[in-house]
Protein backbone atom coordinates (compact mmCIF):
# COMPACT_ATOMS: atom_id res chain seq x y z
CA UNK A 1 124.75 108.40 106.08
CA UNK A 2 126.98 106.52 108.00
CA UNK A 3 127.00 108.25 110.87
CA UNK A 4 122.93 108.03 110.70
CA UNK A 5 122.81 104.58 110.43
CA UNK A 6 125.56 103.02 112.25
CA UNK A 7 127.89 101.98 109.85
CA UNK A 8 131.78 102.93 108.28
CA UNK A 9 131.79 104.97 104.91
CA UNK A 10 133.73 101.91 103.85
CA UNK A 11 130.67 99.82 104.60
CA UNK A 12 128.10 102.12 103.37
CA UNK A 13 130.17 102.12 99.84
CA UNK A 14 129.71 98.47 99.78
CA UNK A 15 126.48 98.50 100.05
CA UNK A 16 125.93 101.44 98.03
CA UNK A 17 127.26 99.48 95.31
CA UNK A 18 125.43 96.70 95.64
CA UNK A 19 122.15 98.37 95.79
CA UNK A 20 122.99 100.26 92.44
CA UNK A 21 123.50 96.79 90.85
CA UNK A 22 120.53 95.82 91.88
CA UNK A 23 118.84 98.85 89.88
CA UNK A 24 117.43 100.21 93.95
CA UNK A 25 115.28 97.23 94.18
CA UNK A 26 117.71 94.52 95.39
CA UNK A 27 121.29 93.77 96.58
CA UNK A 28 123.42 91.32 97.34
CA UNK A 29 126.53 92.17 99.16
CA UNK A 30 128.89 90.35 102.05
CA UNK A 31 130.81 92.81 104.35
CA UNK A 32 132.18 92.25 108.24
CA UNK A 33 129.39 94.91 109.48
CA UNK A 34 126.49 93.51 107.57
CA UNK A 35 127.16 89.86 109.34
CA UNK A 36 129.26 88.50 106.37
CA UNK A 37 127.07 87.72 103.10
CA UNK A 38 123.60 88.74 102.72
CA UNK A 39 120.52 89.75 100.46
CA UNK A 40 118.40 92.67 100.75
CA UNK A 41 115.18 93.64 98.29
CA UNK A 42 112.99 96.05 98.66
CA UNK A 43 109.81 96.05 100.60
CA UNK A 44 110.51 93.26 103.03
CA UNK A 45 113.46 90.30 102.14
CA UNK A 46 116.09 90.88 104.13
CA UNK A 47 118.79 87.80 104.71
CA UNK A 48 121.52 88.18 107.07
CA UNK A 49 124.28 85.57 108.00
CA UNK A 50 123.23 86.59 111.77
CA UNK A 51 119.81 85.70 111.17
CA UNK A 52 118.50 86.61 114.72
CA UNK A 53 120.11 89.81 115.19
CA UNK A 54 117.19 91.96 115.06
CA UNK A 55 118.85 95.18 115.80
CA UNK A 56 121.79 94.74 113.00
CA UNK A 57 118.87 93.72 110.52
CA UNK A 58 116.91 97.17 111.13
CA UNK A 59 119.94 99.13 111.02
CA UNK A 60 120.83 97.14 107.19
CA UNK A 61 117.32 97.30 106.61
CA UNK A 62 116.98 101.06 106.75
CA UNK A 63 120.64 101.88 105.09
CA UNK A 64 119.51 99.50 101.78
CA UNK A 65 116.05 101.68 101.99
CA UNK A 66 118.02 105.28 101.90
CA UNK A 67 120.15 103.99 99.33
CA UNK A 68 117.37 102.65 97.16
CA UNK A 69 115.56 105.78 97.32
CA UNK A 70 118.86 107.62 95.89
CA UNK A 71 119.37 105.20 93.63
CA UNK A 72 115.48 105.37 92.07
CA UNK A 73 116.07 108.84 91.96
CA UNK A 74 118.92 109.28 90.20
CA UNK A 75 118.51 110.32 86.57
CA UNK A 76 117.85 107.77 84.06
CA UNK A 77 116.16 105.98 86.36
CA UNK A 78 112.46 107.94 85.60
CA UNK A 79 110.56 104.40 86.23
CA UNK A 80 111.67 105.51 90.30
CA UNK A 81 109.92 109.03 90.15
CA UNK A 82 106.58 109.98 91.29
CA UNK A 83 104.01 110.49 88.63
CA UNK A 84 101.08 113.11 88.34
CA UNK A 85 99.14 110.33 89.65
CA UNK A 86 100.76 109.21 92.70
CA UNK A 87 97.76 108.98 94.91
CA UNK A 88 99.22 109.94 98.16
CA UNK A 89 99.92 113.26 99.28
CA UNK A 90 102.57 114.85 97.62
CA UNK A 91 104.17 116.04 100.16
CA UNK A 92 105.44 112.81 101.26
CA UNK A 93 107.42 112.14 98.15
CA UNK A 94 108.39 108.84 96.73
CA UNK A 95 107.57 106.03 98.88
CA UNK A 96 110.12 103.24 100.05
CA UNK A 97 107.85 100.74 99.56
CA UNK A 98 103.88 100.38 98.03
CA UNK A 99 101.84 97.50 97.69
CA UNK A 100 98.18 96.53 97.76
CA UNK A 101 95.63 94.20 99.42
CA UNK A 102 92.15 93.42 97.71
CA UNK A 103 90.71 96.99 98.02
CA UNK A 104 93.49 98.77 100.31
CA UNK A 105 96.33 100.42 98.90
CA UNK A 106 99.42 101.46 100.53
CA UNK A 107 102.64 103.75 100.34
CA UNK A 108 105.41 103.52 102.66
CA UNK A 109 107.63 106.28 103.52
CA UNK A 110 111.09 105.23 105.49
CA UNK A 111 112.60 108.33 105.56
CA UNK A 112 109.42 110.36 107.20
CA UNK A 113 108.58 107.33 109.44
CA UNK A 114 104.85 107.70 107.35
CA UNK A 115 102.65 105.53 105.97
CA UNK A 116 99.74 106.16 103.39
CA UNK A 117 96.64 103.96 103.13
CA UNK A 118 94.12 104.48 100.52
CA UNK A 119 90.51 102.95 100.83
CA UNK A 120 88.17 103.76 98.14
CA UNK A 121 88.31 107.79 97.58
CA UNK A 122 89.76 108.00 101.20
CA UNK A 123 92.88 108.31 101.54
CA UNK A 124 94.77 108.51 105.39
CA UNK A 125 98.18 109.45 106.61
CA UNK A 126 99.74 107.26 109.63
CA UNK A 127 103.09 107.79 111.96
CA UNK A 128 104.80 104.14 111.65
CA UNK A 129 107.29 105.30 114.37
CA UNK A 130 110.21 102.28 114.63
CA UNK A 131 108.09 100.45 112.35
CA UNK A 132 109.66 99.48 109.36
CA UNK A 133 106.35 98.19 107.04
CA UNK A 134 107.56 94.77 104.88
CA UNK A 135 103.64 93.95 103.90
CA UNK A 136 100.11 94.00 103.99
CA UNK A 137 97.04 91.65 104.78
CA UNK A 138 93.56 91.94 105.72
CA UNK A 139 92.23 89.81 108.31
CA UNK A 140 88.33 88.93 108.44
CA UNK A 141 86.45 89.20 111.61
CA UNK A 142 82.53 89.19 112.51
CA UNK A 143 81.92 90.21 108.82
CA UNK A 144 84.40 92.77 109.73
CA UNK A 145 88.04 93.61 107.54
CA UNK A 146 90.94 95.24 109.52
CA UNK A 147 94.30 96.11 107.98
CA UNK A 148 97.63 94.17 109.34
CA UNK A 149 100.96 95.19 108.37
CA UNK A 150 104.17 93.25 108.82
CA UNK A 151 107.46 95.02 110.79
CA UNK A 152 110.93 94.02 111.44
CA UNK A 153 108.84 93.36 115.17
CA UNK A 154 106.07 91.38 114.03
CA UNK A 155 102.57 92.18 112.83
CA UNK A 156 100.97 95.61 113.35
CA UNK A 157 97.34 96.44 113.47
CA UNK A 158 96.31 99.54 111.58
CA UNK A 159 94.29 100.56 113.88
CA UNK A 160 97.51 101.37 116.20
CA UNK A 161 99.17 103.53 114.38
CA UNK A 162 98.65 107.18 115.18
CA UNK A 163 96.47 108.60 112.16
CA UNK A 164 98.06 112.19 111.14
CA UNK A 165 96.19 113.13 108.26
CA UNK A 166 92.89 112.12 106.52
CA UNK A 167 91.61 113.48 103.07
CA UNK A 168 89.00 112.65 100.57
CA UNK A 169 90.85 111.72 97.09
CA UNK A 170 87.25 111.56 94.73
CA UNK A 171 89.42 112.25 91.88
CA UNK A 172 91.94 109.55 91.59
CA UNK A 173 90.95 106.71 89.49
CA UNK A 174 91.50 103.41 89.08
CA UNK A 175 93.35 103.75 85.87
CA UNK A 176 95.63 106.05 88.28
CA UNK A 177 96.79 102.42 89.86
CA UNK A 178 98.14 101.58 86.25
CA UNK A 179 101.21 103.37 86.67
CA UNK A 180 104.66 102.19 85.63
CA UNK A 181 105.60 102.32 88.91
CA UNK A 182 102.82 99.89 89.80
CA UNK A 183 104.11 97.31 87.28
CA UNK A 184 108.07 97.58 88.47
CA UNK A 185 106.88 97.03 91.84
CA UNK A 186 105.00 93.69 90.36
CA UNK A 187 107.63 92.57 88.34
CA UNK A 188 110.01 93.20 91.69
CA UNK A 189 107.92 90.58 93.53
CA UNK A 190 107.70 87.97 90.82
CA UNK A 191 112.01 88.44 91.04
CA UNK A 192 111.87 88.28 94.52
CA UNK A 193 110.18 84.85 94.52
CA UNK A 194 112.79 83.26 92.13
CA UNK A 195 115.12 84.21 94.33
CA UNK A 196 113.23 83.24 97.38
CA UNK A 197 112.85 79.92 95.29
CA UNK A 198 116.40 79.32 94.58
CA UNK A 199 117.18 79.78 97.80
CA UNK A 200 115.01 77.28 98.93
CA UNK A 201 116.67 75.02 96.80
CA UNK A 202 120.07 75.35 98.18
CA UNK A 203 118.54 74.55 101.35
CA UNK A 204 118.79 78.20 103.00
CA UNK A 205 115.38 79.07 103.63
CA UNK A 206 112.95 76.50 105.44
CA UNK A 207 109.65 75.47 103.61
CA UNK A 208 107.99 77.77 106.06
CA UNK A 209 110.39 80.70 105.63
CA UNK A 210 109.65 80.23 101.91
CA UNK A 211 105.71 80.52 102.53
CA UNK A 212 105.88 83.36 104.79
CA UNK A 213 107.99 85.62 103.01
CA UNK A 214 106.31 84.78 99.55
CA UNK A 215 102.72 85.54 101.00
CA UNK A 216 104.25 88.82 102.39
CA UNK A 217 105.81 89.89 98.60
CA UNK A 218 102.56 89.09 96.82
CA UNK A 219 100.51 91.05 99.22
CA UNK A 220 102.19 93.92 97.64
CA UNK A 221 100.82 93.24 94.27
């Protein structure tokens, strides 16, 4: 792991620790090759003393993720596993990150560089490439809805995204959705806003930082 992503084992132990106290949903850790102090939670806060070093911010971005998924799969931890009823395709095992958007659904998958969006019974299969997906919205256009999805480079349009696989899911339901994976992933965003609100408070996130970044978490419940 540390020679994947860039960092010393004496770094990735750090971090590694910090993730587990944060149950693989959060961490808050402050090491010399992270930038100093910083905050990480999963599906799309990321804080880093360097602030504008993008590349240092992918590399932390996808160690946290790897760890996380360890972490949520480590035993005791069943509320991490995939259920009978994950929707996506099984082969693409737990997701780093799912989250949902009026009638879209979606499943990240770090490791694979995959993402899976479900519409309906459809259900589709995208390469995210060096996209790292933080969020979901839906823009509105001509009477027309289009799916836009948030990266450590900006917004990305569905529709550019190489589609991979494509399969017609009639028997999921929506009872399926009521998973207790579903409602750790909700409870993870209403956490992440405190904290997103505290830090507001002590002045380190701008009012528009705030509103950005909280729009981005609840378009994951």
């Amino acid at each position: 792991m540390s020679k994947r992503h860039g960092f010393s084992e004496e770094a990735v132990r750090h971090m590694e620790t910090a993730v587990i106290q944060g149950h693989g949903s959060m961490a808050a850790f402050d090491h010399p090759e992270f930038g100093g102090p910083g905050q990480w939670m999963r599906g799309g806060l990321l804080m880093l003393s360097d602030a504008f070093n993008h590349e240092l911010k992918a590399r932390v971005d996808a160690l946290c993720n790897t760890l996380s998924g360890q972490v949520r799969l480590a035993p005791g931890m069943a509320w991490g596993t995939a259920t009978q009823n994950s929707w996506w395709p099984a082969e693409l095992g737990e997701p780093t990150a799912t989250g949902q958007q009026n009638d879209l659904h979606y499943a990240y998958f770090a490791d694979t560089q995959r993402l899976a969006v479900r519409r309906g019974d459809e259900v589709s299969v995208y390469d995210t490439g060096d996209h790292r997906i933080q969020g979901v919205s839906q823009q509105h256009t001509d009477g027309h809805s289009a799916a836009c999805f948030t990266s450590q480079h900006g917004p990305v349009d569905l529709a550019s995204l190489p589609r991979v696989a494509s399969e017609s899911r009639s028997n999921v339901s929506d009872e399926d959705l009521s998973t207790p994976t579903a409602a750790a992933a909700s409870h993870d965003v209403f956490d992440a806003i405190e904290r997103l609100g505290e830090l507001l408070q002590r002045g380190l996130l701008t009012e528009k930082e705030f509103a950005d970044k909280k729009q981005a978490l609840l378009a994951r419940i």
